[in-house]
C-alpha atoms as a PDB file:
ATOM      1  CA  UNK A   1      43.795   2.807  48.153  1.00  0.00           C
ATOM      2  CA  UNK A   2      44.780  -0.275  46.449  1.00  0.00           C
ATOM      3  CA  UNK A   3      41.257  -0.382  44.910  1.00  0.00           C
ATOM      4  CA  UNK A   4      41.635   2.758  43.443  1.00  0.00           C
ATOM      5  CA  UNK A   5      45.009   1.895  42.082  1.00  0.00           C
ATOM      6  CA  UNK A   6      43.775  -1.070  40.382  1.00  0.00           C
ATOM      7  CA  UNK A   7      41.371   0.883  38.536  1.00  0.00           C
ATOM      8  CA  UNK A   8      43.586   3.049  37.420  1.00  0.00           C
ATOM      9  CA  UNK A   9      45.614   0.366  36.067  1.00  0.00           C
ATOM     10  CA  UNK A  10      43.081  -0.677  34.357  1.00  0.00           C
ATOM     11  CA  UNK A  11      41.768   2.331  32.733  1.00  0.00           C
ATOM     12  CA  UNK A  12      45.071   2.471  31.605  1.00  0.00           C
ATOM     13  CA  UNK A  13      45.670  -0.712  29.723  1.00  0.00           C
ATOM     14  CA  UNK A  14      42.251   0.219  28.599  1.00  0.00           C
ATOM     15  CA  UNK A  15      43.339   3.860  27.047  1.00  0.00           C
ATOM     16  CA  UNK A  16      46.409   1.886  26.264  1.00  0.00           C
ATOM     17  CA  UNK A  17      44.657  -1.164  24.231  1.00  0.00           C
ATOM     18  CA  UNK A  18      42.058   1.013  22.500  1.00  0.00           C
ATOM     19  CA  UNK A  19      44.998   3.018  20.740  1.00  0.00           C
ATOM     20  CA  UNK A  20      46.062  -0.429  19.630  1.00  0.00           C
ATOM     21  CA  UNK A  21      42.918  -1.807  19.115  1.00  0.00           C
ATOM     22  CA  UNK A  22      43.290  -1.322  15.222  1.00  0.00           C
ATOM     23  CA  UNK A  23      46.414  -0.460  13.417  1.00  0.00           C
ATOM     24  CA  UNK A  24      46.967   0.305  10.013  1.00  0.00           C
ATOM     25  CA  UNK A  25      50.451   0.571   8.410  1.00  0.00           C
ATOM     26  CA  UNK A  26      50.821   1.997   4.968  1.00  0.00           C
ATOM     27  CA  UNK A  27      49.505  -1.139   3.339  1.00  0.00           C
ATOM     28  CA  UNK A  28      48.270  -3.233   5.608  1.00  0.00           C
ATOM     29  CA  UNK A  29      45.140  -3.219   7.840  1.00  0.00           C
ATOM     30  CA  UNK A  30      45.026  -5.511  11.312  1.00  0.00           C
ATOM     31  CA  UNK A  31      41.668  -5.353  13.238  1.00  0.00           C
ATOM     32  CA  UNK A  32      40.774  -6.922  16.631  1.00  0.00           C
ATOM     33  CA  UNK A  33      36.915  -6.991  16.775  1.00  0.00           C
ATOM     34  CA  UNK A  34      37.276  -6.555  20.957  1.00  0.00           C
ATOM     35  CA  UNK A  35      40.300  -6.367  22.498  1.00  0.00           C
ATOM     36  CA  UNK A  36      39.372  -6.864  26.027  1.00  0.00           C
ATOM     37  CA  UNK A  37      38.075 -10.117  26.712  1.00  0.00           C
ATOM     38  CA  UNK A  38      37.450 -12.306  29.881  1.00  0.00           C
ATOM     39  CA  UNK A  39      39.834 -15.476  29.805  1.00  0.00           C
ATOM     40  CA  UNK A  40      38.407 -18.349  27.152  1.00  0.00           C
ATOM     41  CA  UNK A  41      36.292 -15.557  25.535  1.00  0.00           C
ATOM     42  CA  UNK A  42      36.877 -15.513  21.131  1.00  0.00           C
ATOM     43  CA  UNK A  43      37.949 -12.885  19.267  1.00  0.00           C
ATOM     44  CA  UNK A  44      38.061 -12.421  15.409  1.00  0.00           C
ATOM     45  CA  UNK A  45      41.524 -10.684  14.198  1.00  0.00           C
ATOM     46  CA  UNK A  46      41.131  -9.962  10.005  1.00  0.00           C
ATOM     47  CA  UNK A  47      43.872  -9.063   8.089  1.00  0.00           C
ATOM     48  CA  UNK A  48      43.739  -7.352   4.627  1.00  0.00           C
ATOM     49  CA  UNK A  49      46.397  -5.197   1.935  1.00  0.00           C
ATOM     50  CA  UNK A  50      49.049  -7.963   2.837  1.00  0.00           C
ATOM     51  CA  UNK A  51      50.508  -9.941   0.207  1.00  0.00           C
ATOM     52  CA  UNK A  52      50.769 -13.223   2.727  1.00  0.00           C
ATOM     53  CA  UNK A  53      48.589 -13.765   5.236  1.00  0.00           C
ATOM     54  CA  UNK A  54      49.675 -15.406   8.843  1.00  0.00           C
ATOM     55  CA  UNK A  55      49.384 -18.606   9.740  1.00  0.00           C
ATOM     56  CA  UNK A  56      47.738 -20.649  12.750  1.00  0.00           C
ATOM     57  CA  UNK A  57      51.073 -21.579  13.706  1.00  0.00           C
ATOM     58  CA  UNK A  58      52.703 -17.737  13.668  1.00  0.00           C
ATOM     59  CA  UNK A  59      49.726 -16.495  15.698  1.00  0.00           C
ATOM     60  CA  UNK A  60      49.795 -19.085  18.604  1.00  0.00           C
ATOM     61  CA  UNK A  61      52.281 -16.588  20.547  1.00  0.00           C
ATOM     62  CA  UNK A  62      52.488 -14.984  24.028  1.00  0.00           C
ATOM     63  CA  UNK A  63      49.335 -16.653  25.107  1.00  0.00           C
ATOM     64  CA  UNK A  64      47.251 -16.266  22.127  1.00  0.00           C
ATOM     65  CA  UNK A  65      45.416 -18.931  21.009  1.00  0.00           C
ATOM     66  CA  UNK A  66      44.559 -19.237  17.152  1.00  0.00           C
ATOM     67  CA  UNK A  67      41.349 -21.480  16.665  1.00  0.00           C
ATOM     68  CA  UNK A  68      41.008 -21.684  12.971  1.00  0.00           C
ATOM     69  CA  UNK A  69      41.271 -19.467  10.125  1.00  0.00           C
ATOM     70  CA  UNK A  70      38.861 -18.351   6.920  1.00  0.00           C
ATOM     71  CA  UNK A  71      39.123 -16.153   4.010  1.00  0.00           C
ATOM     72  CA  UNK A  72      36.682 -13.870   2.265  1.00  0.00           C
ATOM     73  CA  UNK A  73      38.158 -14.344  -1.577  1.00  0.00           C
ATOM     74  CA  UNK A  74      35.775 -11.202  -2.723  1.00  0.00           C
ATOM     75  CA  UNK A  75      37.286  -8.430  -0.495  1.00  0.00           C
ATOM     76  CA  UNK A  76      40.339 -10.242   0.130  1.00  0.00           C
ATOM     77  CA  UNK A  77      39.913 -10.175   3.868  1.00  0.00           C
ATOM     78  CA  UNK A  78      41.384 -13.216   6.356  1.00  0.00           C
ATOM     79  CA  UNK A  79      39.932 -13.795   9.521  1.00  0.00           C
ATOM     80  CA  UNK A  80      41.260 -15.960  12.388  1.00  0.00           C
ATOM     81  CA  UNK A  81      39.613 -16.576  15.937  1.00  0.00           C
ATOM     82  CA  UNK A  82      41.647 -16.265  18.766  1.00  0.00           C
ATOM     83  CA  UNK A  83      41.141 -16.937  22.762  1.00  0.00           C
ATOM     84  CA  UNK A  84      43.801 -17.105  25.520  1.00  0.00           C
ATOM     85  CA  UNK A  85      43.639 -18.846  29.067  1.00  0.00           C
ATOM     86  CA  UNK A  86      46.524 -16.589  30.497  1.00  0.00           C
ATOM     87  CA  UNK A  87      44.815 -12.750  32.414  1.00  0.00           C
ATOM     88  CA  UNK A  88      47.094  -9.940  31.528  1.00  0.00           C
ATOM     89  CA  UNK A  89      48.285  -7.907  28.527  1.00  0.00           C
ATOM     90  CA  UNK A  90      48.638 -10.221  25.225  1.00  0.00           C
ATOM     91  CA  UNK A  91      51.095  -8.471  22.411  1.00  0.00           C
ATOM     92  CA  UNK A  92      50.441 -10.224  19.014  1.00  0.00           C
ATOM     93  CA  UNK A  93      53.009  -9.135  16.968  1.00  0.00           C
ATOM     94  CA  UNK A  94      51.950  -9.196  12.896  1.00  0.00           C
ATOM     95  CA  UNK A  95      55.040  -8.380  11.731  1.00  0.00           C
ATOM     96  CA  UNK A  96      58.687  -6.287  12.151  1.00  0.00           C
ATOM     97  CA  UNK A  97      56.967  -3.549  13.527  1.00  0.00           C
ATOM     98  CA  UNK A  98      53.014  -4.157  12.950  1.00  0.00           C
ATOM     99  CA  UNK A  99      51.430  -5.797  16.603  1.00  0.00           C
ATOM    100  CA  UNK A 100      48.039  -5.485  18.525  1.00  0.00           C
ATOM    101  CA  UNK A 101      47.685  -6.066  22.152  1.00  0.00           C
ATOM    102  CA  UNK A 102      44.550  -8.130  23.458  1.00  0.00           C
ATOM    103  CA  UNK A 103      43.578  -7.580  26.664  1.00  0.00           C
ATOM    104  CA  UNK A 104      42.395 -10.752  28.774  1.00  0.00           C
ATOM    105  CA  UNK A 105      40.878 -10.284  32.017  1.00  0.00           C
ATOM    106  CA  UNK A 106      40.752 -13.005  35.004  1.00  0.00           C
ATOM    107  CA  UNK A 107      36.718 -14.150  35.664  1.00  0.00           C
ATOM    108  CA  UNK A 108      35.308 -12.065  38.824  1.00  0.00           C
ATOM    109  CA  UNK A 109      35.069 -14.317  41.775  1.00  0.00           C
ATOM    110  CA  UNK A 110      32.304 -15.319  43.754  1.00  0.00           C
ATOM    111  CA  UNK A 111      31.623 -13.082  46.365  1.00  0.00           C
ATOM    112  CA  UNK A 112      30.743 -16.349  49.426  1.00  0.00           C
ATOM    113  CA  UNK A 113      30.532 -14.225  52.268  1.00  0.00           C
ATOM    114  CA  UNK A 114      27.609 -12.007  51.117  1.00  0.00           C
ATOM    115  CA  UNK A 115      26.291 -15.178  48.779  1.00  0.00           C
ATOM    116  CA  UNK A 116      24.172 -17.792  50.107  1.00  0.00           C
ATOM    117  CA  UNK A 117      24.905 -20.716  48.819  1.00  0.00           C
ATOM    118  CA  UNK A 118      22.679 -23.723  48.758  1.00  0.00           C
ATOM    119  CA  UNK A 119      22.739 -27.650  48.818  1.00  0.00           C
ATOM    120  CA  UNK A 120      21.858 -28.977  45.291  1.00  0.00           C
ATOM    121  CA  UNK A 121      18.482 -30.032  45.002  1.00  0.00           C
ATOM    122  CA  UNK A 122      17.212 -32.899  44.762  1.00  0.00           C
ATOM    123  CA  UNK A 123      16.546 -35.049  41.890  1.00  0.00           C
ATOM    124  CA  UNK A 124      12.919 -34.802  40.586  1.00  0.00           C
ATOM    125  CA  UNK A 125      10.759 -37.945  39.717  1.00  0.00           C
ATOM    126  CA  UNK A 126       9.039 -37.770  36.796  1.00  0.00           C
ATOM    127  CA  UNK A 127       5.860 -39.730  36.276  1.00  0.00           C
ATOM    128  CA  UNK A 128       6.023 -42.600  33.295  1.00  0.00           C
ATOM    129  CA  UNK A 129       4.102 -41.570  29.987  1.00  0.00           C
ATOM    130  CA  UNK A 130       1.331 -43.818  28.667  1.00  0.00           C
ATOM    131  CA  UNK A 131       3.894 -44.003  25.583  1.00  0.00           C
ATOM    132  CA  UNK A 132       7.099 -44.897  27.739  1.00  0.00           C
ATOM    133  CA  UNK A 133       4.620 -47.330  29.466  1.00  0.00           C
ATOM    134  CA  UNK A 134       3.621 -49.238  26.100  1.00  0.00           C
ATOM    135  CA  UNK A 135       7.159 -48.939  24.868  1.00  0.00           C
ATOM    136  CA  UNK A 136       8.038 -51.325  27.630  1.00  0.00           C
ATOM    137  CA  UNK A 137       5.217 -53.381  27.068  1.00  0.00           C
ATOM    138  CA  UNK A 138       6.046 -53.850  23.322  1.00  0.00           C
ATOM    139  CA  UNK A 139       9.280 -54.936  24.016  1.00  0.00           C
ATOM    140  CA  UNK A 140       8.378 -57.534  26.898  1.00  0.00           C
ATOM    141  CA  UNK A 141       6.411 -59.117  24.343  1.00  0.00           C
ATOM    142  CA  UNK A 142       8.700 -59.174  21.675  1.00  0.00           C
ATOM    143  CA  UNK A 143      10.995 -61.070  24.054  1.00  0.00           C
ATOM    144  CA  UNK A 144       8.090 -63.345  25.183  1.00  0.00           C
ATOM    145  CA  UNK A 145       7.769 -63.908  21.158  1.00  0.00           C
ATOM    146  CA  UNK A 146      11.338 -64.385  20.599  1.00  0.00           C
ATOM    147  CA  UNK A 147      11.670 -66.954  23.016  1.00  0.00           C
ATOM    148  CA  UNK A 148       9.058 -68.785  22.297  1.00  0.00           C
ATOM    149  CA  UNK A 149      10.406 -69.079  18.237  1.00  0.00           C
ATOM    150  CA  UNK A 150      13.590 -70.218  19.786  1.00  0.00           C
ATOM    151  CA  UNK A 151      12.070 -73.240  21.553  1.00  0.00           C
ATOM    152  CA  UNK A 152       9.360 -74.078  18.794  1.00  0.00           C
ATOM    153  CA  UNK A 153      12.356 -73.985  16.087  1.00  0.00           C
ATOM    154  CA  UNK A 154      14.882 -76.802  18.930  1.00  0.00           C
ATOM    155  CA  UNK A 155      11.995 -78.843  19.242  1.00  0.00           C
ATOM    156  CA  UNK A 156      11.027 -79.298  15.263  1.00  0.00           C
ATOM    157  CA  UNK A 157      14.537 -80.057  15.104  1.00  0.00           C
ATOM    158  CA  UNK A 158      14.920 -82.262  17.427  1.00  0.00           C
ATOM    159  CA  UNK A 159      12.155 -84.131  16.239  1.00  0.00           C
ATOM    160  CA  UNK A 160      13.120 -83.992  12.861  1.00  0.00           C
ATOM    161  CA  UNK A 161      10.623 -82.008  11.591  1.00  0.00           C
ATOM    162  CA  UNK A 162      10.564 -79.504   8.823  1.00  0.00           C
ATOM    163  CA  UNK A 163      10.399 -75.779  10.565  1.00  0.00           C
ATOM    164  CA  UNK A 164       7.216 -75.037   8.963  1.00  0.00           C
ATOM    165  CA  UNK A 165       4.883 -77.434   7.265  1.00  0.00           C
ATOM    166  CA  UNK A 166       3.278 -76.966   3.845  1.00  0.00           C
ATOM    167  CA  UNK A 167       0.186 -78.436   3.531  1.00  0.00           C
ATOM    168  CA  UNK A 168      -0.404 -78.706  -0.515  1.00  0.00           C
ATOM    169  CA  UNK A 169      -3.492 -78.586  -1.799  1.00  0.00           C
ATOM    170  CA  UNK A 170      -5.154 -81.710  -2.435  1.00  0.00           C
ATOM    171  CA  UNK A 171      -4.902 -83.699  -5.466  1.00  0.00           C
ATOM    172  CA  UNK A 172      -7.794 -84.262  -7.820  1.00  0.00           C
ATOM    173  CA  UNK A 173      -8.051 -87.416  -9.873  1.00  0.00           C
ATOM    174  CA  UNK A 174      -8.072 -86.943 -13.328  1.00  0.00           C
ATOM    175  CA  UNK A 175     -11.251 -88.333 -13.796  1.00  0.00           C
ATOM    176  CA  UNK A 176     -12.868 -86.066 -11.175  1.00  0.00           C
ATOM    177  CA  UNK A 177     -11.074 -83.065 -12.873  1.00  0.00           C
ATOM    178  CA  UNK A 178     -12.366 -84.246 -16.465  1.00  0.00           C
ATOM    179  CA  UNK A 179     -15.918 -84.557 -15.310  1.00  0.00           C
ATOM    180  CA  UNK A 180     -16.170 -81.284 -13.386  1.00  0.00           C
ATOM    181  CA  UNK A 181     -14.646 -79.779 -16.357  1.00  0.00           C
ATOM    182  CA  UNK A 182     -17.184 -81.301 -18.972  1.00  0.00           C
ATOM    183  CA  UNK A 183     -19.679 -79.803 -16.980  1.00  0.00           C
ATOM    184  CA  UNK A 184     -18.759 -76.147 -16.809  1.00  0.00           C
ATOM    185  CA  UNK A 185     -18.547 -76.901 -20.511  1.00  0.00           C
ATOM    186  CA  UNK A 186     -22.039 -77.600 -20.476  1.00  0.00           C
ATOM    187  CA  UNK A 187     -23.083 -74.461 -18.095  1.00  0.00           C
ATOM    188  CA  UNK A 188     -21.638 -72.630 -20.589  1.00  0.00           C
ATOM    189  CA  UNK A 189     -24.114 -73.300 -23.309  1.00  0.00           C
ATOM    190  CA  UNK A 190     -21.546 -72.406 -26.049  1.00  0.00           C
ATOM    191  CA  UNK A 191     -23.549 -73.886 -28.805  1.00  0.00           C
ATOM    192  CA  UNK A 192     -26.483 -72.445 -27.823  1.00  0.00           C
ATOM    193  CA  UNK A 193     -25.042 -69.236 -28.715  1.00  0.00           C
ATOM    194  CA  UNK A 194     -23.524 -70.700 -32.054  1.00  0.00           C
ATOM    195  CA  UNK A 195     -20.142 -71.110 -30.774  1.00  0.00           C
ATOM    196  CA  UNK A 196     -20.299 -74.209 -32.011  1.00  0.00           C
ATOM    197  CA  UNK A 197     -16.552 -75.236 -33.147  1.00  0.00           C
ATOM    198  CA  UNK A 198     -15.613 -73.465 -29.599  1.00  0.00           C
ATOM    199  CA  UNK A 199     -18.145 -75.802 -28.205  1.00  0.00           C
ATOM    200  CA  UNK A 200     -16.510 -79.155 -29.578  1.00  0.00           C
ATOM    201  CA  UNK A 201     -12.812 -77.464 -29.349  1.00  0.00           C
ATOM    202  CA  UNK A 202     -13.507 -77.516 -25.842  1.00  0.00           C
ATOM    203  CA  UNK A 203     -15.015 -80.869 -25.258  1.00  0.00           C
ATOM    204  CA  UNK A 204     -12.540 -82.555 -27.238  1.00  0.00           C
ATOM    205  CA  UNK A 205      -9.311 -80.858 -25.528  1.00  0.00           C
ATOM    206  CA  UNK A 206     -10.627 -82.018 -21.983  1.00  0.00           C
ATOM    207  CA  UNK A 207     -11.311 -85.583 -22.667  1.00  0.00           C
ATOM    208  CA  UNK A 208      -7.339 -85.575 -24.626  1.00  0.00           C
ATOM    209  CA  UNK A 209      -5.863 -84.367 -21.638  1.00  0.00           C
ATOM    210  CA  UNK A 210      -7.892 -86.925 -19.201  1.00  0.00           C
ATOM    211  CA  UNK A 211      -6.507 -89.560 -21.712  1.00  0.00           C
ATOM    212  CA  UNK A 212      -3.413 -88.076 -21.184  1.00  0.00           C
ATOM    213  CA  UNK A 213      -3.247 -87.826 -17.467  1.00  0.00           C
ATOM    214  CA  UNK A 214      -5.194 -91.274 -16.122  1.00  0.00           C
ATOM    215  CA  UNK A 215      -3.985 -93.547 -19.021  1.00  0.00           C
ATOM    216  CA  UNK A 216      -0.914 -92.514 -20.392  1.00  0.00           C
ATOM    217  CA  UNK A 217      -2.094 -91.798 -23.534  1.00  0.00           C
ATOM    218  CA  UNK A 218      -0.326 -88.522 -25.648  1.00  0.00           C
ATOM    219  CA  UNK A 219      -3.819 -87.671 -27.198  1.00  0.00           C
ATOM    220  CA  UNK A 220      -3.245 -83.773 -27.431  1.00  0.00           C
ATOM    221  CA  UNK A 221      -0.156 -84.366 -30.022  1.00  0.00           C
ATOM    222  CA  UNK A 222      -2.129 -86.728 -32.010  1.00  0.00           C
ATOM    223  CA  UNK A 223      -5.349 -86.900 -34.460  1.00  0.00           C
ATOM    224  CA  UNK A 224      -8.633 -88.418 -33.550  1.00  0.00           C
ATOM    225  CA  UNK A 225      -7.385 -91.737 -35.577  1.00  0.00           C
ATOM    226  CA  UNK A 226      -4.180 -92.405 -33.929  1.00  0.00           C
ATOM    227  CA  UNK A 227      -5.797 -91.107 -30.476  1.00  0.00           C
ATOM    228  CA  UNK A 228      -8.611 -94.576 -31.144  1.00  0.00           C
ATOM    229  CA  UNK A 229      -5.470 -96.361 -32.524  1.00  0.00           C
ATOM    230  CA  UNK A 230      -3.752 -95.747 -29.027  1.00  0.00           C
ATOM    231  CA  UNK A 231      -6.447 -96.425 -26.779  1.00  0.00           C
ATOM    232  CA  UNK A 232      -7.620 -99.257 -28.882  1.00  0.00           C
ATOM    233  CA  UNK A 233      -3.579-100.523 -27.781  1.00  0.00           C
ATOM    234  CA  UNK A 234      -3.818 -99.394 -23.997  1.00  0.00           C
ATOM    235  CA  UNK A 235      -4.940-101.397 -21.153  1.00  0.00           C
ATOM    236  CA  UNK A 236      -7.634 -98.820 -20.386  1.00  0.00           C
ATOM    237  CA  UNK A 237      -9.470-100.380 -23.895  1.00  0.00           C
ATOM    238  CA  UNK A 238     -13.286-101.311 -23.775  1.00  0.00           C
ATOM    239  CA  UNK A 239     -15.278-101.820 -26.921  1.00  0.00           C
ATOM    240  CA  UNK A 240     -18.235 -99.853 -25.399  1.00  0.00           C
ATOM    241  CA  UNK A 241     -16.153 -96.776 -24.543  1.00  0.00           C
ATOM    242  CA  UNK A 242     -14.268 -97.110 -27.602  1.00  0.00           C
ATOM    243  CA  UNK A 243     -17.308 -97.050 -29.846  1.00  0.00           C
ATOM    244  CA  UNK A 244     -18.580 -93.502 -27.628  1.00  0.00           C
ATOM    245  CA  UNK A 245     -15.182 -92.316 -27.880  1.00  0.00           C
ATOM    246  CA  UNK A 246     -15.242 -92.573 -31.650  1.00  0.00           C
ATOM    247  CA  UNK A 247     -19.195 -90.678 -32.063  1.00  0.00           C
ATOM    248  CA  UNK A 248     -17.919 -87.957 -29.952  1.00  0.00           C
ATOM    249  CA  UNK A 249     -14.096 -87.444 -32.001  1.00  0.00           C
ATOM    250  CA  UNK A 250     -15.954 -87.944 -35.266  1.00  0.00           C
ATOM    251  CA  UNK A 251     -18.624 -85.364 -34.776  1.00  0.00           C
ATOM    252  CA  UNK A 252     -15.765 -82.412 -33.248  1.00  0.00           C
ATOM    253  CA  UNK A 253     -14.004 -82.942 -36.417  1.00  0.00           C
ATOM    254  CA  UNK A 254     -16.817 -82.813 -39.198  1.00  0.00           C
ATOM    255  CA  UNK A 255     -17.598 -79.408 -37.179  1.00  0.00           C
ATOM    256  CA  UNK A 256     -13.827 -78.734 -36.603  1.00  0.00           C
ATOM    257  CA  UNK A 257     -12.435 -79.417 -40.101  1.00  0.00           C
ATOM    258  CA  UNK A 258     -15.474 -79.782 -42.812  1.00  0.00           C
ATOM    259  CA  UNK A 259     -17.752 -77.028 -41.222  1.00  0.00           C
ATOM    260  CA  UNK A 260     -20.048 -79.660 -40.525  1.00  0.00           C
ATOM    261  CA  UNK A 261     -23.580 -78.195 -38.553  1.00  0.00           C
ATOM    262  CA  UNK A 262     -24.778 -80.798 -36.332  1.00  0.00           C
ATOM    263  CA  UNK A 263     -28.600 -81.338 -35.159  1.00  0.00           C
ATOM    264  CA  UNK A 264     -29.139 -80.212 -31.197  1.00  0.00           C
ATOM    265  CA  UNK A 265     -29.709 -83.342 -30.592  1.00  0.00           C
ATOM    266  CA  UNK A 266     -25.952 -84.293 -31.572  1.00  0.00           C
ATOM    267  CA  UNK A 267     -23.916 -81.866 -29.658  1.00  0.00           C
ATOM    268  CA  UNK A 268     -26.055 -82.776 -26.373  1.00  0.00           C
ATOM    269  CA  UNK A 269     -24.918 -86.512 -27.188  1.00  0.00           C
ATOM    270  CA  UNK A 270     -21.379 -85.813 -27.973  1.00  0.00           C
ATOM    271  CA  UNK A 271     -21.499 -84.542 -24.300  1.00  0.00           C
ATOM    272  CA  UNK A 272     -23.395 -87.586 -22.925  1.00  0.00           C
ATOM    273  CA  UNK A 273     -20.478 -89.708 -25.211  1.00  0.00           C
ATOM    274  CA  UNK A 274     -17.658 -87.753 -22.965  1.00  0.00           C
ATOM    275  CA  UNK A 275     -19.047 -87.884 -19.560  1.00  0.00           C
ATOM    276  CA  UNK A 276     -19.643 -91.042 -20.180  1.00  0.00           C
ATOM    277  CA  UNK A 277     -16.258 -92.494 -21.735  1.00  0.00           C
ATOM    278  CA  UNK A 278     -14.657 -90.845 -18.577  1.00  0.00           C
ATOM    279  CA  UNK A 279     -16.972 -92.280 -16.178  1.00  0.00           C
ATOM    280  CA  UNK A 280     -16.518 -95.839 -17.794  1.00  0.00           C
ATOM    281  CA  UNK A 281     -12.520 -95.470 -17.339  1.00  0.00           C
ATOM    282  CA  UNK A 282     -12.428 -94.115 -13.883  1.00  0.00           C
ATOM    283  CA  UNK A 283     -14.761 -96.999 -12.913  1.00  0.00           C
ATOM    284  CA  UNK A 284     -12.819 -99.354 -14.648  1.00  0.00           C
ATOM    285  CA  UNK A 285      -9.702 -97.491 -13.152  1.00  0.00           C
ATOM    286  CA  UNK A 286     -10.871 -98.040  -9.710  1.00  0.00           C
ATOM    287  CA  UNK A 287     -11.725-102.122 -10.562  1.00  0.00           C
ATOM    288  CA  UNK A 288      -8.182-102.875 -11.443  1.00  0.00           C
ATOM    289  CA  UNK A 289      -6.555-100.871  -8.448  1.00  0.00           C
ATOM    290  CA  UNK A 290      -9.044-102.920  -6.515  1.00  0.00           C
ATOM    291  CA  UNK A 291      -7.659-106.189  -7.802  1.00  0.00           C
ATOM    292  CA  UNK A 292      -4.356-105.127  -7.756  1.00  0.00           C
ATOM    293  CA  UNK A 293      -4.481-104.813  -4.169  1.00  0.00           C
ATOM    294  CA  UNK A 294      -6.100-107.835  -3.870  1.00  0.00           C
ATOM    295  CA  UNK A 295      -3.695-109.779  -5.882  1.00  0.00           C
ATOM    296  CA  UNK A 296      -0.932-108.045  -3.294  1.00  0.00           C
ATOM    297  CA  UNK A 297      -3.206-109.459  -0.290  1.00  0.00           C
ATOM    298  CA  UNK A 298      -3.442-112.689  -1.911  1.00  0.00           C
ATOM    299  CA  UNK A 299       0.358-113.324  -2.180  1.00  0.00           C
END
């Protein structure tokens, strides 16, 4: 009996709700999209033919819940989403005489005597991945790594050593540099191919620069007179290489600055006049550091 009486309370409210469901006054239009709803279920209400729509604030009443609020500017439409916790018969009222009522309905229970309910299962192993494996792996040795930096970065500094060494390239003498120079100049065989002012260019510009380098001498700024002049003034000075030094400066500039065309036999010997100047001088070089140190041992 009581069974039957709540259903016919219910088909009531329902009868009751679905003449409320929508109402429309003159001007305005107030729609529920449902209006029987289990409790924490959403609704959308949308107003339109109002001149101000209702706020969040006005329709959080009797148990209604407003969630947030949107317009459609084209047909002029607001919408609002509603919910309520509370089972039982919700009234929103939209204004003097406008309302809607929103049925919300209490969650069927759990019927336990007919319902068997079981223990929660238990929780599942899952076998690694080759991936999650490797992942691991990865960052064991990155640690490993890590550590080891650390203690190879305390101990240079506790030794006083630079973090990480540079080991420069080693120097070349001058004389060593001149002479392998002089003979890619010759592998070249520019004035076999009648680059001849390239040819003495060339030869002249690397025995400047050795001047410049082993003996202090600014050749490359000056001319082939005041280049003798200086070496003829420096302690590097021998009358041999001096005379060898002159052959070879006089023949680059006959070709260099009166078109001069030397014999074969001429450019081969201006070569034989550079290698050996430069030979003479690092020899000589390596006789007075040889002294010099000897004179230091002596004292």
């Amino acid at each position: 009996m009581i069974y039957v009486f709540r259903m016919m309370k219910r088909i009531f409210l329902l009868v009751a709700a679905l003449a409320v469901w929508t109402y429309t006054s003159a001007q305005a239009l107030y729609q529920l999209d449902t209006n029987n709803v289990t409790i924490g279920d959403q609704v959308t209400l949308s107003i339109s033919g109002v001149e101000n729509y209702r706020t969040l604030e006005e329709l959080n009443q009797n148990g209604v819940v407003a969630l947030k609020q949107w317009e459609d500017t084209v047909k002029h439409i607001q919408y609002t989403t509603l919910t309520s916790f509370d089972e039982g018969d919700h009234s929103i009222m939209l204004g003097a005489e406008d309302s809607l009522v929103l049925v919300v309905n209490d969650v069927e229970g759990v019927d336990t005597v007919n319902v068997q309910i079981k223990d929660i299962a238990p929780i599942i192993k899952v076998r690694y991945t080759f991936w999650e494996i490797f992942r691991w792996i990865l960052l064991g040795l990155a640690i490993v790594a890590l550590i080891v930096a650390i203690v190879f970065v305390v101990k240079r500094l506790k030794a006083h050593k630079p973090i990480i060494e540079l080991h420069p390239e080693p120097v070349i003498p001058p004389d060593e540099r001149a002479l392998k120079s002089l003979e890619e100049l010759r592998r070249k065989e520019l004035w076999q191919a009648g680059k001849v002012k390239e040819y003495y260019t060339d030869l002249t510009d690397i025995v400047r620069n050795y001047l410049e380098e082993a003996w202090n001498i600014n050749s490359t700024d000056m001319t082939s007179d005041e280049t003798l002049e200086a070496y003829h003034d420096s302690h590097a000075y021998d009358e041999t290489c001096e005379s060898k030094l002159r052959q070879m400066l006089r023949t680059a500039d006959m070709v260099k600055f009166a078109k001069g065309e030397p014999l074969p036999n001429e450019h081969t010997q201006a070569m034989s006049h550079a290698v050996e100047f430069v030979d003479a001088l690092a020899e000589k070089n390596r006789q007075q550091a040889v002294n010099g140190q000897q004179s230091v041992h002596n004292s």
